[in-house]
C-alpha atoms as a PDB file:
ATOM      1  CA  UNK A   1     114.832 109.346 100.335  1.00  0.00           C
ATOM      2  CA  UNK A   2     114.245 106.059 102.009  1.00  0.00           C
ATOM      3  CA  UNK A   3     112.061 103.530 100.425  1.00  0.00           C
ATOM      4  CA  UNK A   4     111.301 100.832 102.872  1.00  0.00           C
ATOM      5  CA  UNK A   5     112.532  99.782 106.628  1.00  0.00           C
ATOM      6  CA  UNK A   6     112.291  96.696 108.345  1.00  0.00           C
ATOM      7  CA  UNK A   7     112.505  96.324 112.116  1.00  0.00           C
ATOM      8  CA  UNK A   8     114.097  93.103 113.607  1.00  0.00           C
ATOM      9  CA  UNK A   9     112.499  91.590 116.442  1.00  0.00           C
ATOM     10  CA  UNK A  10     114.580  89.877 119.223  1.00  0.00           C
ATOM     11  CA  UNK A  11     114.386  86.879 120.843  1.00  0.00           C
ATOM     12  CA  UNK A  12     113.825  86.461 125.022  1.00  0.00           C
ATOM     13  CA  UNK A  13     118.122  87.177 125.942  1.00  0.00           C
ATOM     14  CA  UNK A  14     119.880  85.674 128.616  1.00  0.00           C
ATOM     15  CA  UNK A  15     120.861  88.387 131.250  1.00  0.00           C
ATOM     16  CA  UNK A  16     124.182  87.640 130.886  1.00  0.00           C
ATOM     17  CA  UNK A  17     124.078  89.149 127.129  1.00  0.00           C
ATOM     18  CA  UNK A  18     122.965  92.114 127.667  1.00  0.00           C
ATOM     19  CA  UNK A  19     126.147  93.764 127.713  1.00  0.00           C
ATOM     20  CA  UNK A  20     126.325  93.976 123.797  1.00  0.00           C
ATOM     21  CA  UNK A  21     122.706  92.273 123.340  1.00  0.00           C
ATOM     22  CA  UNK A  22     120.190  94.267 124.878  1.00  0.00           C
ATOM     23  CA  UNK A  23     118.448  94.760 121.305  1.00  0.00           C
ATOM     24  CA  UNK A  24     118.123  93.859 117.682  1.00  0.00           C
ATOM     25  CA  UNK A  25     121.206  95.585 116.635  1.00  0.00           C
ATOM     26  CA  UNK A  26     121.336  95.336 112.494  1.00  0.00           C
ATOM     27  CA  UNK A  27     124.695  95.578 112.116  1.00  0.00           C
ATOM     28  CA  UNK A  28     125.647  95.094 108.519  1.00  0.00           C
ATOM     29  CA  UNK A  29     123.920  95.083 105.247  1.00  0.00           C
ATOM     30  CA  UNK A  30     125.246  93.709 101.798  1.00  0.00           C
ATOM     31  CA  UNK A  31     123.808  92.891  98.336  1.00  0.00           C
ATOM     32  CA  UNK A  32     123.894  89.208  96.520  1.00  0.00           C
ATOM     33  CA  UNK A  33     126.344  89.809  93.596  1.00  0.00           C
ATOM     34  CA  UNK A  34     123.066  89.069  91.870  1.00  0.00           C
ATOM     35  CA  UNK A  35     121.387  92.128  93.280  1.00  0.00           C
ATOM     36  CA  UNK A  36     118.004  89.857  93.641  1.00  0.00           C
ATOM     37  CA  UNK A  37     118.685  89.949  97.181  1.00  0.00           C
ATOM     38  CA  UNK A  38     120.667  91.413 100.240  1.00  0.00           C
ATOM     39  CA  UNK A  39     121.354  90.084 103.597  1.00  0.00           C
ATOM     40  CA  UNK A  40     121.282  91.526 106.923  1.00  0.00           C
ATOM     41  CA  UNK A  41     123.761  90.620 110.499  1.00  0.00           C
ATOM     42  CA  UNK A  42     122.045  91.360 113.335  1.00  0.00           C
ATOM     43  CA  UNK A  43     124.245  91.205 116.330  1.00  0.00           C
ATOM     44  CA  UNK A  44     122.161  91.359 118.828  1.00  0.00           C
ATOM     45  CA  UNK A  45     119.599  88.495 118.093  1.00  0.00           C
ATOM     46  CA  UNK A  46     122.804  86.539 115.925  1.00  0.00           C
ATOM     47  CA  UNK A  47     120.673  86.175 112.487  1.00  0.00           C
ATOM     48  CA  UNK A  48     121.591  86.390 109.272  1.00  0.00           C
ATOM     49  CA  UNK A  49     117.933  87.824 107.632  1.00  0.00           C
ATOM     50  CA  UNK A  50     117.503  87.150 104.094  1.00  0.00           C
ATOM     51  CA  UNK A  51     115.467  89.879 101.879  1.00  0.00           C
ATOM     52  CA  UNK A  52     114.456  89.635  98.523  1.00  0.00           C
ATOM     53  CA  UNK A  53     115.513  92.737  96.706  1.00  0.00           C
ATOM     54  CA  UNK A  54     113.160  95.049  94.391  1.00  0.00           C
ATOM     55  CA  UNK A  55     116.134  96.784  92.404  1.00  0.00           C
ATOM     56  CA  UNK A  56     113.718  99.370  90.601  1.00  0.00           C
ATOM     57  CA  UNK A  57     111.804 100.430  93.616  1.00  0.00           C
ATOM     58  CA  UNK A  58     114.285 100.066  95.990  1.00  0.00           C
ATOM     59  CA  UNK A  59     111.878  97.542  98.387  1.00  0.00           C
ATOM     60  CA  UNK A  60     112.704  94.514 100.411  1.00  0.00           C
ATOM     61  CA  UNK A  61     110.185  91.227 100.984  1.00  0.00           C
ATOM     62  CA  UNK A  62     110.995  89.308 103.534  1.00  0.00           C
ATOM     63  CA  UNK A  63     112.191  85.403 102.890  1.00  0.00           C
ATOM     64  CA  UNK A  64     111.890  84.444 106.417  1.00  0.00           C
ATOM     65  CA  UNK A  65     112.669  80.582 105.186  1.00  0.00           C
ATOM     66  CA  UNK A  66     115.917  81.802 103.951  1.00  0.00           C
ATOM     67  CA  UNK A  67     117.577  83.489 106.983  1.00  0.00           C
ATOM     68  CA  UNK A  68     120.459  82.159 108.958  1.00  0.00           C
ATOM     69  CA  UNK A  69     119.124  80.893 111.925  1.00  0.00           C
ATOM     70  CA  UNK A  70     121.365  77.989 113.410  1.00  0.00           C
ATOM     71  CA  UNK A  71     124.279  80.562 115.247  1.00  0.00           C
ATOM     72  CA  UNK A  72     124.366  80.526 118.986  1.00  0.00           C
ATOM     73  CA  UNK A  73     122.441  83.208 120.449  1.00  0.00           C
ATOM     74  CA  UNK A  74     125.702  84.546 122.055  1.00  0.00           C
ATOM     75  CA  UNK A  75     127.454  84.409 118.879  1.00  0.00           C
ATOM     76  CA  UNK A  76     126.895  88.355 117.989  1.00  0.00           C
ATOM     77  CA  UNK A  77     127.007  87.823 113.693  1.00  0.00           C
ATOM     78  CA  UNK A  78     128.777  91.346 113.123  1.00  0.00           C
ATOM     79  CA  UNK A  79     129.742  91.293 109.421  1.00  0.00           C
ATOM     80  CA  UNK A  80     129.502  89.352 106.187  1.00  0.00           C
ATOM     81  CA  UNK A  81     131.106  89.159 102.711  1.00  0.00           C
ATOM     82  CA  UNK A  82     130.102  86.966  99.723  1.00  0.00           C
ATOM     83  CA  UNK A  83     132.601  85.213  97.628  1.00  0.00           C
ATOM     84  CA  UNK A  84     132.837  86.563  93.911  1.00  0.00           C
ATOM     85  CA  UNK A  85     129.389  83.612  92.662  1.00  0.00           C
ATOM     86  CA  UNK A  86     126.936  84.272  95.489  1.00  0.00           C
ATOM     87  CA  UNK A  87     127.463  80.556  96.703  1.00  0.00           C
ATOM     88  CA  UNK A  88     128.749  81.350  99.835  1.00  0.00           C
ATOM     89  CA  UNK A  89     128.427  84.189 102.615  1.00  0.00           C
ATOM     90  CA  UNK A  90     130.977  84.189 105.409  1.00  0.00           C
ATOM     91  CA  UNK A  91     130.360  86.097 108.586  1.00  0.00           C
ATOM     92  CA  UNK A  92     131.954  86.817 111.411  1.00  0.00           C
ATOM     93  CA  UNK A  93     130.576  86.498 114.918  1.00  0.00           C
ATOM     94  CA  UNK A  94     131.708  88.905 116.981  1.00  0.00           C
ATOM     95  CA  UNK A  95     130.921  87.764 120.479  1.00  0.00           C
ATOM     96  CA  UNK A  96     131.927  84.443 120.738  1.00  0.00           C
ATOM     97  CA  UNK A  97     135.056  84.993 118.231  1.00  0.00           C
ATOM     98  CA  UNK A  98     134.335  82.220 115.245  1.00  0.00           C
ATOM     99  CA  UNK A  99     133.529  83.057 111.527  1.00  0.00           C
ATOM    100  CA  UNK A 100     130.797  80.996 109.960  1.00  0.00           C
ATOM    101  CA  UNK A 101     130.859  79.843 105.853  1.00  0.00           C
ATOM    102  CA  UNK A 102     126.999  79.583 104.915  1.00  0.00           C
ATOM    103  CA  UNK A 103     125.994  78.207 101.547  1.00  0.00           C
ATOM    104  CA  UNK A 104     123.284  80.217  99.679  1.00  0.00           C
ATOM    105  CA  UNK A 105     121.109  78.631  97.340  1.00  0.00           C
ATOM    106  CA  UNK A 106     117.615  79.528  95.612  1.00  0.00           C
ATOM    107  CA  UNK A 107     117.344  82.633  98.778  1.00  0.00           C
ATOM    108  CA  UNK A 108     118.320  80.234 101.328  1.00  0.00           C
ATOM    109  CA  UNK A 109     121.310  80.332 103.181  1.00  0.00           C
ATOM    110  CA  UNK A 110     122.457  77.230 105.228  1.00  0.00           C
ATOM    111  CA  UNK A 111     125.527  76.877 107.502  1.00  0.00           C
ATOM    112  CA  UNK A 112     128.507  74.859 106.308  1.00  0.00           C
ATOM    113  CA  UNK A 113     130.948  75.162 108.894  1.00  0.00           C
ATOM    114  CA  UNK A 114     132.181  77.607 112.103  1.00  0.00           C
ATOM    115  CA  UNK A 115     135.542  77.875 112.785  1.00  0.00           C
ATOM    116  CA  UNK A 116     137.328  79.400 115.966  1.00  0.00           C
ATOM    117  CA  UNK A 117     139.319  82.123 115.628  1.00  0.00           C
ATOM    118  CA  UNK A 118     141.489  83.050 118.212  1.00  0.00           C
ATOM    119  CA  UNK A 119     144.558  81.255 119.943  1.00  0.00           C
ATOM    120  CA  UNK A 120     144.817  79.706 123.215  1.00  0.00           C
ATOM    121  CA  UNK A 121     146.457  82.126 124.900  1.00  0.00           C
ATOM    122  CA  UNK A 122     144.316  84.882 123.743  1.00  0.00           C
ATOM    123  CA  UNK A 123     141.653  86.157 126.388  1.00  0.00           C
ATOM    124  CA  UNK A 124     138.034  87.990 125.994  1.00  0.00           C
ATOM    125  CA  UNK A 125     138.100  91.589 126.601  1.00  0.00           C
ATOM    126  CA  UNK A 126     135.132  90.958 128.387  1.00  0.00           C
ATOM    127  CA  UNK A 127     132.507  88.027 129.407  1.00  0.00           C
ATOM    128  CA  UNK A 128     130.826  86.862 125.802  1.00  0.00           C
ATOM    129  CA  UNK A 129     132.916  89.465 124.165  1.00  0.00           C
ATOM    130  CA  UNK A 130     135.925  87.926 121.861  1.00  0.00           C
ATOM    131  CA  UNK A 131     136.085  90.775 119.262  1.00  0.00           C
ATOM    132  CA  UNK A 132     135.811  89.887 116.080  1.00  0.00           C
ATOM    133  CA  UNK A 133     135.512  92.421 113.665  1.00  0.00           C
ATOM    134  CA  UNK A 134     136.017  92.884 109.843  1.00  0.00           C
ATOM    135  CA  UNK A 135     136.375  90.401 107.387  1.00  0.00           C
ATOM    136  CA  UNK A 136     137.276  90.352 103.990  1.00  0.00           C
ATOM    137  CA  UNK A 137     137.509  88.013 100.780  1.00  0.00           C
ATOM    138  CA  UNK A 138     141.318  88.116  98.846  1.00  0.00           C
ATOM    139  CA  UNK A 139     140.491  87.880  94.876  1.00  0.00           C
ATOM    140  CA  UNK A 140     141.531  84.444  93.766  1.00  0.00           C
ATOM    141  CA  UNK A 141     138.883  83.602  96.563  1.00  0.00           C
ATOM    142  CA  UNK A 142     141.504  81.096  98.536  1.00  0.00           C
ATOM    143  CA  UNK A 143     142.280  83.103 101.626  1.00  0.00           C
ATOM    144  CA  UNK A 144     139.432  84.704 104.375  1.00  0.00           C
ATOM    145  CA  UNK A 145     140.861  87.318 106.642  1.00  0.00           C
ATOM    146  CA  UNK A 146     139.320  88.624 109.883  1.00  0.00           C
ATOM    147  CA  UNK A 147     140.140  91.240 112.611  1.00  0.00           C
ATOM    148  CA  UNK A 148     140.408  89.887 115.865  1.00  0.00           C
ATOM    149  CA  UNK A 149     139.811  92.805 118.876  1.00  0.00           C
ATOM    150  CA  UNK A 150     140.682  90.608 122.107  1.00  0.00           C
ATOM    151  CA  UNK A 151     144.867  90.307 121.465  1.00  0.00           C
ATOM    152  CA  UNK A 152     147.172  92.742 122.760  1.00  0.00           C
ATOM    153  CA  UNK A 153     147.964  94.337 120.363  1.00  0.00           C
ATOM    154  CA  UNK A 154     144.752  93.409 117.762  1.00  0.00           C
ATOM    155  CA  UNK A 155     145.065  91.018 114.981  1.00  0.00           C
ATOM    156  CA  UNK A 156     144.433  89.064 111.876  1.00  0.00           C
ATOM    157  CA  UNK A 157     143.551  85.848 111.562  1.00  0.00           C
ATOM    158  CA  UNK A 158     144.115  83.977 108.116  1.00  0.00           C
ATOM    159  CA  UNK A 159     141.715  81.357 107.137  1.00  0.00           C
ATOM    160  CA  UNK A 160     142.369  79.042 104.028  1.00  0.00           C
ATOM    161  CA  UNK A 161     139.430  78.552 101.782  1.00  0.00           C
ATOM    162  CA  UNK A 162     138.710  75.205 100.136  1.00  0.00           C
ATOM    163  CA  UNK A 163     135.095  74.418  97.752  1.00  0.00           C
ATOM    164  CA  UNK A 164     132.496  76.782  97.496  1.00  0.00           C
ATOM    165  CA  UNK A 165     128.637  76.006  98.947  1.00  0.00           C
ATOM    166  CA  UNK A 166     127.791  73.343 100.340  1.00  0.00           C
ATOM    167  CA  UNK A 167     131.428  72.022  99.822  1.00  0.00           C
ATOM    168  CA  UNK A 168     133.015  74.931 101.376  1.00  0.00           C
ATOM    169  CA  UNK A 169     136.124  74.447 104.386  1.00  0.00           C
ATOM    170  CA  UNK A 170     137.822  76.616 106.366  1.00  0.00           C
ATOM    171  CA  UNK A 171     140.965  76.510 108.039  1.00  0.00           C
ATOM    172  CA  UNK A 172     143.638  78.569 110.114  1.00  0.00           C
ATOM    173  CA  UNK A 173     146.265  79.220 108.777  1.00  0.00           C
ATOM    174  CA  UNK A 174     147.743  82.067 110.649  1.00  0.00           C
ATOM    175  CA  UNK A 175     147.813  84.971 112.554  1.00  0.00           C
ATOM    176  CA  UNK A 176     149.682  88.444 112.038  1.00  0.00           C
ATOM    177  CA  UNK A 177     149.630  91.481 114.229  1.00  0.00           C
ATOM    178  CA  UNK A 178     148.205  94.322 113.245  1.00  0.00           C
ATOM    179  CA  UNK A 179     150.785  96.209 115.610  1.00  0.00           C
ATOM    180  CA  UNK A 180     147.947  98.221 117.413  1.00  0.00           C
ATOM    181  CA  UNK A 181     144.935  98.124 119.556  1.00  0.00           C
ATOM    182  CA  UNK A 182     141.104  96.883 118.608  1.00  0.00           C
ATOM    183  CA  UNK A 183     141.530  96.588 114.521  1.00  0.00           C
ATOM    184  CA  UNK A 184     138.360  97.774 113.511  1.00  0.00           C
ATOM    185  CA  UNK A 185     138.661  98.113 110.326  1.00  0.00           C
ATOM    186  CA  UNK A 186     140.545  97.086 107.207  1.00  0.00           C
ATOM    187  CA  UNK A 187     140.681  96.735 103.626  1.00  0.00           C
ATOM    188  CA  UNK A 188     141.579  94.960 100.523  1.00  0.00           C
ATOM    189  CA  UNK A 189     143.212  97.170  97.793  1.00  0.00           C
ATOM    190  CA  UNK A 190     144.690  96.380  94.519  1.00  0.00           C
ATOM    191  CA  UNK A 191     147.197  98.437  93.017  1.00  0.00           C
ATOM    192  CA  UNK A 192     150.323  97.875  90.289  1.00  0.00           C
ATOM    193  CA  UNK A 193     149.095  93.869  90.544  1.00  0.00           C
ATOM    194  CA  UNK A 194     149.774  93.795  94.589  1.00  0.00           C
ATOM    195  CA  UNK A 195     147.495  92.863  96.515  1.00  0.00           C
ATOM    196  CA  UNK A 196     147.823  95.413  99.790  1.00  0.00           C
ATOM    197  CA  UNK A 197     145.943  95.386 103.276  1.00  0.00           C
ATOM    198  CA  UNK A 198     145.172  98.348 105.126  1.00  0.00           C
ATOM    199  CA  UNK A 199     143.856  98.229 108.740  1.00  0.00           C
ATOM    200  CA  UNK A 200     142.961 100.704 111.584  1.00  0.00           C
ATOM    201  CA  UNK A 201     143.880 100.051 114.996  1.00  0.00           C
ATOM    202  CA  UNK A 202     141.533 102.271 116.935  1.00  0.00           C
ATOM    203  CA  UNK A 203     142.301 102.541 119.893  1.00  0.00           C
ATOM    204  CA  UNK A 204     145.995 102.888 119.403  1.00  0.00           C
ATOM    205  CA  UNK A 205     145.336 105.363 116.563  1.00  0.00           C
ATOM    206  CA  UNK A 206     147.362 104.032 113.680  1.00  0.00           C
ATOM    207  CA  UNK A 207     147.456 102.306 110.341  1.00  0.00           C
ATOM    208  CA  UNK A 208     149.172  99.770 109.515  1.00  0.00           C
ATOM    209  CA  UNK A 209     149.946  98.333 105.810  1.00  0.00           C
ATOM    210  CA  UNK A 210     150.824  94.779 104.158  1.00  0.00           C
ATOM    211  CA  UNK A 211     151.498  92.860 101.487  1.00  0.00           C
ATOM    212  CA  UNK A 212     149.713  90.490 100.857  1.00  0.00           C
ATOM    213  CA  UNK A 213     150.870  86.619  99.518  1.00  0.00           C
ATOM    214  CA  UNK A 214     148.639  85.558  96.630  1.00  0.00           C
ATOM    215  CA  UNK A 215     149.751  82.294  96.828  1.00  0.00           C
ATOM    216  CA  UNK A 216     150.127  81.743 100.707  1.00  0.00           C
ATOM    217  CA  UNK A 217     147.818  84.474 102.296  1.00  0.00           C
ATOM    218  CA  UNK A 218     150.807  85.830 104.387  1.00  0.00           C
ATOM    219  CA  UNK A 219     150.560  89.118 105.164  1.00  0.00           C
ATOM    220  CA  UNK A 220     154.268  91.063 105.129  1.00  0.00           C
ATOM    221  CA  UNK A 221     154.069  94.282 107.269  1.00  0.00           C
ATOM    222  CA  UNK A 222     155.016  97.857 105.038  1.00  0.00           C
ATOM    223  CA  UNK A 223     154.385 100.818 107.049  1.00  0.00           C
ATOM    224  CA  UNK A 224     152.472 102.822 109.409  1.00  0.00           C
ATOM    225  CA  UNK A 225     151.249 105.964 110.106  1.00  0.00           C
ATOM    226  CA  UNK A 226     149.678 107.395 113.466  1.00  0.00           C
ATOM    227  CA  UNK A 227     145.939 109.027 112.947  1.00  0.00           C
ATOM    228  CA  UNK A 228     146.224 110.533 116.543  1.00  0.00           C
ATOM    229  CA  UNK A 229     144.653 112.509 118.060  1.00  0.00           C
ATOM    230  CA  UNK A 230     141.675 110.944 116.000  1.00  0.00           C
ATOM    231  CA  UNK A 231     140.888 107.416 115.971  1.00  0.00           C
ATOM    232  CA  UNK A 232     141.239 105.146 112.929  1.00  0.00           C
ATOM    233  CA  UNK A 233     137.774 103.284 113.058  1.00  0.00           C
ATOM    234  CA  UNK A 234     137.015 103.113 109.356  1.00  0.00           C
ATOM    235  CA  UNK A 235     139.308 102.876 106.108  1.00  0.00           C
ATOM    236  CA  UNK A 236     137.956 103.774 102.588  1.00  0.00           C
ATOM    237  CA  UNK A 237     139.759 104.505  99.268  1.00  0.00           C
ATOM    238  CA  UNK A 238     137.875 103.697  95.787  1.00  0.00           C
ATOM    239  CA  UNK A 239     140.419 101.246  94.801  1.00  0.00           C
ATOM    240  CA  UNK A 240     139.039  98.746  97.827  1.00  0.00           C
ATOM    241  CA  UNK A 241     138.007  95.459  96.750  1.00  0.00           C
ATOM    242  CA  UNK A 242     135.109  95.490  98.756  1.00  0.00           C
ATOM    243  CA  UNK A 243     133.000  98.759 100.887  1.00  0.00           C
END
């Protein structure tokens, strides 16, 4: 049964947008590890909104003071992850192909630093579309890894994480295929002390596995399976480090 709704309101767009920006478009929707408050990416007004959370009645307040407001409207904030304190949130911005580390603070969040994404040689699939996708956190908290749609075929680019807060940096560090087309979707897993990646190239309609380098971030390619006829757009399993 729901027990509250909030409605987004967008912004006067640029014509140019409206190919993936015609709307608020709430995207994505994660609890603080506190669980005092939760945070919302809308893509199509590229906002992070900031809600207080009533855990016993299942309400939100708004904290208008606290959302993310400094991304460029054409930036298209897709997805976010916290790391494992609730000091920082990064998110990835779909349109214009960066990821964003935001320190959070007393219900406000603040940005820190944006960092581009994709290589030179890599082109948009489409005007103000660069294709960023998932993102996820590895569990010492030193490595940030996000799927990158534009590449042929998709991949993922490897971002070193320095400080926390206000004191966070990013860098790249790499990129690895992901040996398919548009990588929607991928996960973190731990099992027998490895730490394994799983994405789903969707359009290409396989998965592809790695291992994953706890003390460089390097991914090492596994396996793969096809999915076809069907599409591999989301991957699940209860041993994934984060939904």
């Amino acid at each position: 049964v729901p027990t509250d709704s909030k409605q987004h309101i967008a912004p006067t767009l640029k014509e140019e947008l409206m190919d993936r920006q015609e709307s608020p478009h709430a995207h994505c929707i994660i609890p603080h590890p506190s669980n005092k408050y939760v945070v919302a990416c809308d893509l199509g007004v590229s906002k992070v909104f900031v809600y207080e959370f009533d855990a016993t009645k299942g309400t939100l307040k708004e904290n208008t003071a606290g959302d993310l407001t400094t991304l460029p409207i054409d930036a298209g904030c897709r997805h976010c992850i916290w790391d494992s304190t609730g000091e920082t949130l990064f998110v990835v911005n779909e349109l214009n192909g960066t990821v964003t580390a935001a320190s959070f603070n007393e219900g406000c969040l603040k940005e820190v630093t944006t960092v581009y994404l994709l290589r030179d040689s890599d082109t948009p699939d489409r005007n103000h579309h660069r294709g960023g996708s998932d993102v996820a956190l590895h569990p010492n908290g030193q490595f940030l890894y996000v799927g990158c749609r534009s590449p042929s075929p998709g991949m993922i680019s490897i971002l070193q994480v320095e400080g926390k807060g206000e004191e966070c940096k990013l860098s790249v560090i790499g990129h690895e295929s992901t040996r398919g087309e548009v990588p929607r979707n991928f996960k973190l897993l731990c099992s027998d002390g490895t730490t394994w990646m799983v994405v789903g190239n969707q359009e290409s309609k396989n998965v592809v596995s790695y291992a994953v380098d706890s003390e460089t971030g390097k991914l090492q390619f596994k396996s793969e399976i096809s999915t076809a006829p069907y599409k591999a757009c989301n991957i699940a399993s209860p041993d994934a480090l984060c939904a």
